[in-house]
N, C-alpha and C. Protein backbone atom coordinates (compact mmCIF):
# COMPACT_ATOMS: atom_id res chain seq x y z
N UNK A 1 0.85 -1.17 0.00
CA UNK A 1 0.00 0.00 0.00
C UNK A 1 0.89 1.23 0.00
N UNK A 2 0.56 2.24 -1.14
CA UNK A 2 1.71 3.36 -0.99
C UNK A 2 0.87 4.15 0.35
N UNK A 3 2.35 4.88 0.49
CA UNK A 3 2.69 5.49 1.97
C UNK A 3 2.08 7.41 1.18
N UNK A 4 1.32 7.94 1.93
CA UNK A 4 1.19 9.05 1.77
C UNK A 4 1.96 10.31 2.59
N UNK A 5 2.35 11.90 1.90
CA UNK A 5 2.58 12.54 3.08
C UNK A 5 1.96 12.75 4.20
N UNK A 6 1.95 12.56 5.64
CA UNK A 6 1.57 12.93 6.60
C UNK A 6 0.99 14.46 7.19
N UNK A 7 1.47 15.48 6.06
CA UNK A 7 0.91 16.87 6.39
C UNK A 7 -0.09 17.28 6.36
N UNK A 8 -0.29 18.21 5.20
CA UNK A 8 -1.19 19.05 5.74
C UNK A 8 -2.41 18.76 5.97
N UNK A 9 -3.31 17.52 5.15
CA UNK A 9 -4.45 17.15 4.98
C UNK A 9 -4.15 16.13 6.69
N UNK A 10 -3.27 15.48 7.04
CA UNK A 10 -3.45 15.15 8.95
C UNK A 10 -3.64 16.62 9.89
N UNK A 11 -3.25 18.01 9.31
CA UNK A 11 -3.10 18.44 10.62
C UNK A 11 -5.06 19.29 10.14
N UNK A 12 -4.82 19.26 8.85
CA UNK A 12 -6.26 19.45 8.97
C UNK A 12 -7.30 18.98 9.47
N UNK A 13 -7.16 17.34 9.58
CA UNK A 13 -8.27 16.82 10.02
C UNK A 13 -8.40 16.81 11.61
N UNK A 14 -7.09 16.87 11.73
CA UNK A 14 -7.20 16.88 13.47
C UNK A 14 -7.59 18.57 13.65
N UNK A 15 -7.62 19.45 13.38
CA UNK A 15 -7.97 20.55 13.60
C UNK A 15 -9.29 20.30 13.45
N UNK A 16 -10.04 19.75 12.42
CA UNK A 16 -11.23 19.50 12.20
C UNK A 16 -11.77 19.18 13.54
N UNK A 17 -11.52 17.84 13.68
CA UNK A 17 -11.90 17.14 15.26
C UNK A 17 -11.96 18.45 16.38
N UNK A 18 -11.01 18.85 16.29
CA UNK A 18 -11.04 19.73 17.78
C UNK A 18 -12.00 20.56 17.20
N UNK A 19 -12.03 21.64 16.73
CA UNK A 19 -13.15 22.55 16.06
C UNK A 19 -14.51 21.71 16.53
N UNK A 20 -14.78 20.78 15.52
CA UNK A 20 -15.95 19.67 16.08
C UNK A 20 -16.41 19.37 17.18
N UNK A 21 -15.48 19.02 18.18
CA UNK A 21 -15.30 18.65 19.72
C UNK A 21 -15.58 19.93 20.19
N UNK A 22 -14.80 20.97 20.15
CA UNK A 22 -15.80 22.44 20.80
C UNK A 22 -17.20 22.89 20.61
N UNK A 23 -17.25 22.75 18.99
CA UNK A 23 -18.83 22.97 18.43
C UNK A 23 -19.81 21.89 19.46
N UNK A 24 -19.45 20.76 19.48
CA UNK A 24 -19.98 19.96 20.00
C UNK A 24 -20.59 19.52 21.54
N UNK A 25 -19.62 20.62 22.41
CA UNK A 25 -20.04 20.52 23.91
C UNK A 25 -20.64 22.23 24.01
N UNK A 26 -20.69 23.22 22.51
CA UNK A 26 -21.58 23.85 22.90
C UNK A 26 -23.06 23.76 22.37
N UNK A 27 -23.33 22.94 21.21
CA UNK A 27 -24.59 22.30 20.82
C UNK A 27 -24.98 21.26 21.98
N UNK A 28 -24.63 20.79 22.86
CA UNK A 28 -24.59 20.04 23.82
C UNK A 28 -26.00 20.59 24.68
N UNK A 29 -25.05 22.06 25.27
CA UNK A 29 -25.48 23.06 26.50
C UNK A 29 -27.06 23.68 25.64
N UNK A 30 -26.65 24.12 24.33
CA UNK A 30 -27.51 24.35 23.82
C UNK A 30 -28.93 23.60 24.12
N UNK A 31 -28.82 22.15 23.59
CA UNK A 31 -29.82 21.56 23.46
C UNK A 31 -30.39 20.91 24.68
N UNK A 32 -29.80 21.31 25.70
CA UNK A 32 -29.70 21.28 27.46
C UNK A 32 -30.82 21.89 27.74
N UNK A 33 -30.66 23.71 27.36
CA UNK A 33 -31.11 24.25 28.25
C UNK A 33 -31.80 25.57 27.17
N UNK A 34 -31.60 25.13 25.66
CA UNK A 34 -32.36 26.44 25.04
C UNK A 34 -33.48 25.57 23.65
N UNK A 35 -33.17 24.25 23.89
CA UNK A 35 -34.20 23.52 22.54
C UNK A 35 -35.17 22.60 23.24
N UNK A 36 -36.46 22.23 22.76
CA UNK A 36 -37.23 21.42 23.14
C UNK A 36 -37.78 20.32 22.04
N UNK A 37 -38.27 19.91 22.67
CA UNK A 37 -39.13 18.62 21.63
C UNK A 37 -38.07 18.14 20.98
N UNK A 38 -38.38 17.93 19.15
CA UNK A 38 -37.85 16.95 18.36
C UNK A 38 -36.09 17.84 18.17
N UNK A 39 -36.19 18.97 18.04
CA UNK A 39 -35.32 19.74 18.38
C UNK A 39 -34.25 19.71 19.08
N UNK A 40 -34.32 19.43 20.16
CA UNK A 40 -33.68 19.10 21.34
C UNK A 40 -32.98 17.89 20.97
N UNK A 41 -33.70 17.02 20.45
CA UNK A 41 -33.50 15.47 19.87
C UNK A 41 -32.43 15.46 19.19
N UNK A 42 -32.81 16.21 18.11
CA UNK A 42 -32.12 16.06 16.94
C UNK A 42 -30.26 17.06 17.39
N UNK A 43 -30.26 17.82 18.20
CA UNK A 43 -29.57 18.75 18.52
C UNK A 43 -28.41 17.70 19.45
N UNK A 44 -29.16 16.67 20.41
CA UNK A 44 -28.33 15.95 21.05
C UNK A 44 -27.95 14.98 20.09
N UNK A 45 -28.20 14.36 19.41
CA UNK A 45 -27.72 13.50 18.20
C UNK A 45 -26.33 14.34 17.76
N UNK A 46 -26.74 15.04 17.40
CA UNK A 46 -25.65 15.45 16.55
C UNK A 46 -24.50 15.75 17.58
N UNK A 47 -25.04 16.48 18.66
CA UNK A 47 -23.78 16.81 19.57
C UNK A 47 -23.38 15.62 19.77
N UNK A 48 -23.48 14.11 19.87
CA UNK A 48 -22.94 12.87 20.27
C UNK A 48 -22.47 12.72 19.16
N UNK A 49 -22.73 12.68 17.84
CA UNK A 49 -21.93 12.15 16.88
C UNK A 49 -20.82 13.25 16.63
N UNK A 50 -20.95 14.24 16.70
CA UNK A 50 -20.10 15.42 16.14
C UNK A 50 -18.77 15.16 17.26
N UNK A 51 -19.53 15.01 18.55
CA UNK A 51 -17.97 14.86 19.16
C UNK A 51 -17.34 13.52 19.22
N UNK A 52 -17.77 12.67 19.20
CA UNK A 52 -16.94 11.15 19.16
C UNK A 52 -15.79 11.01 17.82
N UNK A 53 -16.98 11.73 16.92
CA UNK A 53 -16.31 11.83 15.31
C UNK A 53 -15.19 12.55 15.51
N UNK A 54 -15.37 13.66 16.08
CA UNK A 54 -14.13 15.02 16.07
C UNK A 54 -12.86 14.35 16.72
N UNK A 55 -13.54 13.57 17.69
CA UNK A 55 -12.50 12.86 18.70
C UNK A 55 -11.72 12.20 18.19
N UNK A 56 -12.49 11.37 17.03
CA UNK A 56 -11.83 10.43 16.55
C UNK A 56 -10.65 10.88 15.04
N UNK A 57 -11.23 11.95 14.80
CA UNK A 57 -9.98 12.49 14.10
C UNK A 57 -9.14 13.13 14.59
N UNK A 58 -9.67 13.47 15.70
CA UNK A 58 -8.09 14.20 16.67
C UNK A 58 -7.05 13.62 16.88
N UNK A 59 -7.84 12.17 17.20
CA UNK A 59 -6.72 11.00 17.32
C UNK A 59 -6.24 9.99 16.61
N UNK A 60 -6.68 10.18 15.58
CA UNK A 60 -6.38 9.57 14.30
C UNK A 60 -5.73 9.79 13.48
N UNK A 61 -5.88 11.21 13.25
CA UNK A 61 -5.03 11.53 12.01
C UNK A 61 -3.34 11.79 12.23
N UNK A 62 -3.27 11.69 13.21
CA UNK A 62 -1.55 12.12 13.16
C UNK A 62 -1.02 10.60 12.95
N UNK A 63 -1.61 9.66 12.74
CA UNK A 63 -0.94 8.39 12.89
C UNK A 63 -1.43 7.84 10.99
N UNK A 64 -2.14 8.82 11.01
CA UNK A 64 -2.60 7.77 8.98
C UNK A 64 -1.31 8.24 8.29
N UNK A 65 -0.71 7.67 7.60
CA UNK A 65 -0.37 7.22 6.80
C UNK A 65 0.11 6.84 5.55
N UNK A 66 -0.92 5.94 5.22
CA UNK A 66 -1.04 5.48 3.99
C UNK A 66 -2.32 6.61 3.48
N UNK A 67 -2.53 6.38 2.41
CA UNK A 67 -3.83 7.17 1.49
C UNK A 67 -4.90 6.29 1.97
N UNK A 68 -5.05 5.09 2.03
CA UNK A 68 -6.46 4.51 2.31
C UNK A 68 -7.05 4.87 3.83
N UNK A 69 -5.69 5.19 4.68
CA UNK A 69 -6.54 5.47 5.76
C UNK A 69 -6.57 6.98 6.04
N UNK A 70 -6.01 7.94 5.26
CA UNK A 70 -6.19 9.07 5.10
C UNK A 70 -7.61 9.59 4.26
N UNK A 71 -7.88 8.55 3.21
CA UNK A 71 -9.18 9.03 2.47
C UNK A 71 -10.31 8.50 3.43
N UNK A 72 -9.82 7.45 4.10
CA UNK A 72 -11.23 7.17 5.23
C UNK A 72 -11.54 7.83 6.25
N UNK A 73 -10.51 8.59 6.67
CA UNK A 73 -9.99 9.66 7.68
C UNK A 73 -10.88 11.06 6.84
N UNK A 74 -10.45 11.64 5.38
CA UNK A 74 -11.96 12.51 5.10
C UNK A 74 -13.18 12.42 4.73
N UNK A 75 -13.20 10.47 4.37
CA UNK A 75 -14.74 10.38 4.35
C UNK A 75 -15.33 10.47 6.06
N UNK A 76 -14.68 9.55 6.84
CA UNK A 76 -15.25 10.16 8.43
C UNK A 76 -15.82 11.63 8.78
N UNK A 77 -14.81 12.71 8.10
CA UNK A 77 -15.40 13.90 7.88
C UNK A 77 -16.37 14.31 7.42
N UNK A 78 -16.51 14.10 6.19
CA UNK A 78 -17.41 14.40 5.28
C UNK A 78 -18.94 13.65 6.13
N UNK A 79 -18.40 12.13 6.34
CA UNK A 79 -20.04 12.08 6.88
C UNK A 79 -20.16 12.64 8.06
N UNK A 80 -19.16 13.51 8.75
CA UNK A 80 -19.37 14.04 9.98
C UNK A 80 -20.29 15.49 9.90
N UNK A 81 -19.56 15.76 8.94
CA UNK A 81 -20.54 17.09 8.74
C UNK A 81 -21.88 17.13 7.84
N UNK A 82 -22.26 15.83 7.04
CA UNK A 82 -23.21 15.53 6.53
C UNK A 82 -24.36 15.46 7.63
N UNK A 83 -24.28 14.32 8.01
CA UNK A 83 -25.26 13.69 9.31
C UNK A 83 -25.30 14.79 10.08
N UNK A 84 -24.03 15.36 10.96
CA UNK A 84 -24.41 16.01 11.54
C UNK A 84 -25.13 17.65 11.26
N UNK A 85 -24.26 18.06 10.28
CA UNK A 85 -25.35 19.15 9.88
C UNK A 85 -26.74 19.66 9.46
N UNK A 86 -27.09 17.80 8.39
CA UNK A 86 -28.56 18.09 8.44
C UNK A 86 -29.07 18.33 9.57
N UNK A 87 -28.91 17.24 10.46
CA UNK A 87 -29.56 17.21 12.07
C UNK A 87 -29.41 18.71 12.67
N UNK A 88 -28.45 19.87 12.56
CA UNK A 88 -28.26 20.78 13.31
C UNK A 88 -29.61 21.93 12.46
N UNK A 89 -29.02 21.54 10.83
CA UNK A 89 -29.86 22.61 10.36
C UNK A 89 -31.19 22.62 10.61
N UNK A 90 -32.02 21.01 10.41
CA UNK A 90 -33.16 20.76 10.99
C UNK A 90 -33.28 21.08 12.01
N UNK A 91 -32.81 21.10 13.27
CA UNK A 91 -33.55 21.77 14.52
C UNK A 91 -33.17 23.05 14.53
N UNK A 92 -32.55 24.07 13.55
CA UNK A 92 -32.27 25.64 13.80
C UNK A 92 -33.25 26.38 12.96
N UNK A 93 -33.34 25.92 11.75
CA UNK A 93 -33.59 26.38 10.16
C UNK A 93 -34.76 25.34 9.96
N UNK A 94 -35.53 24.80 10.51
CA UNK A 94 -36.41 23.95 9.61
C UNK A 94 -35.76 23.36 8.59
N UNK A 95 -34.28 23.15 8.18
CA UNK A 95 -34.34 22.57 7.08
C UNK A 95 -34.61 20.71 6.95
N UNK A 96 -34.78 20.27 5.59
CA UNK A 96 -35.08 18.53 5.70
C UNK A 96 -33.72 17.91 6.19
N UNK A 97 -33.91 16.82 6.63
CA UNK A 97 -32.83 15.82 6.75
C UNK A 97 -32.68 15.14 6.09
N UNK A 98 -32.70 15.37 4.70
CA UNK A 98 -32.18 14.10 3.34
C UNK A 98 -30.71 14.64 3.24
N UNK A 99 -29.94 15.08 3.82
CA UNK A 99 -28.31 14.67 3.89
C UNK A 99 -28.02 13.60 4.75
N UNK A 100 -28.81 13.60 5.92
CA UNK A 100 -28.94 12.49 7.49
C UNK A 100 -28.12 11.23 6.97
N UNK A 101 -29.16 10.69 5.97
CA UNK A 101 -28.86 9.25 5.35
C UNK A 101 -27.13 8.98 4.80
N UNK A 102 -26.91 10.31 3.88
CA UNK A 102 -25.90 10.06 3.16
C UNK A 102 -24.79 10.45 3.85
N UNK A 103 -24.75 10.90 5.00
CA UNK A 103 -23.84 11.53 5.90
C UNK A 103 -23.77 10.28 6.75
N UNK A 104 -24.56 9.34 7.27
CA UNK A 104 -24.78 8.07 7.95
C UNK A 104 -23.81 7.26 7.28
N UNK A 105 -24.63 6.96 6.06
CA UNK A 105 -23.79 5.63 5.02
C UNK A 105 -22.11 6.32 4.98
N UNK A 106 -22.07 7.64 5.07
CA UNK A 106 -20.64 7.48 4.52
C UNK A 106 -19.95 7.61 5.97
N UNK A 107 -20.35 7.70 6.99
CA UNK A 107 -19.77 7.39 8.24
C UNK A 107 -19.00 5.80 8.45
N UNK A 108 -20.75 5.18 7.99
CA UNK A 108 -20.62 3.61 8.12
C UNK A 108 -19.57 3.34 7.30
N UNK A 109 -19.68 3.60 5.69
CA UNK A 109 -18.10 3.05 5.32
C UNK A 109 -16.67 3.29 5.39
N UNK A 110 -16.72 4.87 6.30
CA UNK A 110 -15.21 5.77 6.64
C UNK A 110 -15.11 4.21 7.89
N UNK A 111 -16.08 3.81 8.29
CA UNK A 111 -15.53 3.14 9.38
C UNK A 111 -14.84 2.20 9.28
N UNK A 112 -16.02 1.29 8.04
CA UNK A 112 -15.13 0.01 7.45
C UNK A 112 -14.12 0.45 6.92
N UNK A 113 -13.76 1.04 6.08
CA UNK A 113 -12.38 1.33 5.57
C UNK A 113 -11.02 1.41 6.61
N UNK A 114 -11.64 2.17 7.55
CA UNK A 114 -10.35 2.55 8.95
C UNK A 114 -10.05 0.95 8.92
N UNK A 115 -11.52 0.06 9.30
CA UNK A 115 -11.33 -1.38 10.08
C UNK A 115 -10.63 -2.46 9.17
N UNK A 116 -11.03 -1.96 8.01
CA UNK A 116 -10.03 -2.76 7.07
C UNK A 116 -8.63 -2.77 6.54
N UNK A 117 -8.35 -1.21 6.92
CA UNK A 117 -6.98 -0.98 6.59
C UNK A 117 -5.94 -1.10 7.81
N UNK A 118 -6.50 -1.29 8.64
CA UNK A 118 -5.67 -2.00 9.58
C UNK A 118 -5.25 -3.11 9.83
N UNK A 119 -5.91 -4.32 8.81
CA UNK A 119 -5.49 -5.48 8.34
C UNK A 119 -4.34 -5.42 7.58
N UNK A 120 -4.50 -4.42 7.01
CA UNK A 120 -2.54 -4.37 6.13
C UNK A 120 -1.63 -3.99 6.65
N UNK A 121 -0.42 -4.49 6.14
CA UNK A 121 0.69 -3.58 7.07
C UNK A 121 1.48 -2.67 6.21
């Protein structure tokens, strides 16, 4: 498996994560103590996925690599801000959640990819 540079696209993603991880414990408080109903719902969703995700590129990316676990490293992103943004925009903006799905699926396969490329050496 070729070896990729380690720069700028790792320190991005870990910047990502942290950014995420802050956004994330203040959509938290938010949906604590200023959203109700489905709102509220949808607001804590996202704050749980937004920060585990963020987390997980914080701590991830300084160690990828190769390209396969670097491109799974910005699909993790990408569905991080998919999923989670429909969910945010829906409880701020009324907007729909038809990103939800495609921000989901591409979570699910940033995952398999991480889980599979750790089978190689």
């Amino acid at each position: 498996m070729e070896r990729a540079p380690a720069g700028l696209l790792n320190r991005l993603l870990g910047a990502l994560g942290g950014v995420a991880c802050a956004v994330a414990v203040g959509l938290g408080a938010y949906a604590s103590h200023g959203a109700s109903g489905q709102a509220q719902t949808w607001l804590q969703t996202a704050s749980l996925y937004l920060f585990l995700h963020g987390l997980a590129l914080l701590v991830m990316s300084p160690r990828a690599k190769r390209r396969l676990e670097q491109a799974a490293l910005g699909a993790l992103a990408a569905g991080m801000l998919l999923f989670c943004g429909s969910l945010i925009g829906a409880a701020l903006f009324g907007w729909p959640t038809r990103l939800a799905p495609v921000g989901g699926s591409t979570l699910i396969l940033a995952w398999l990819t991480l889980g599979l490329s750790r089978l190689r050496r």
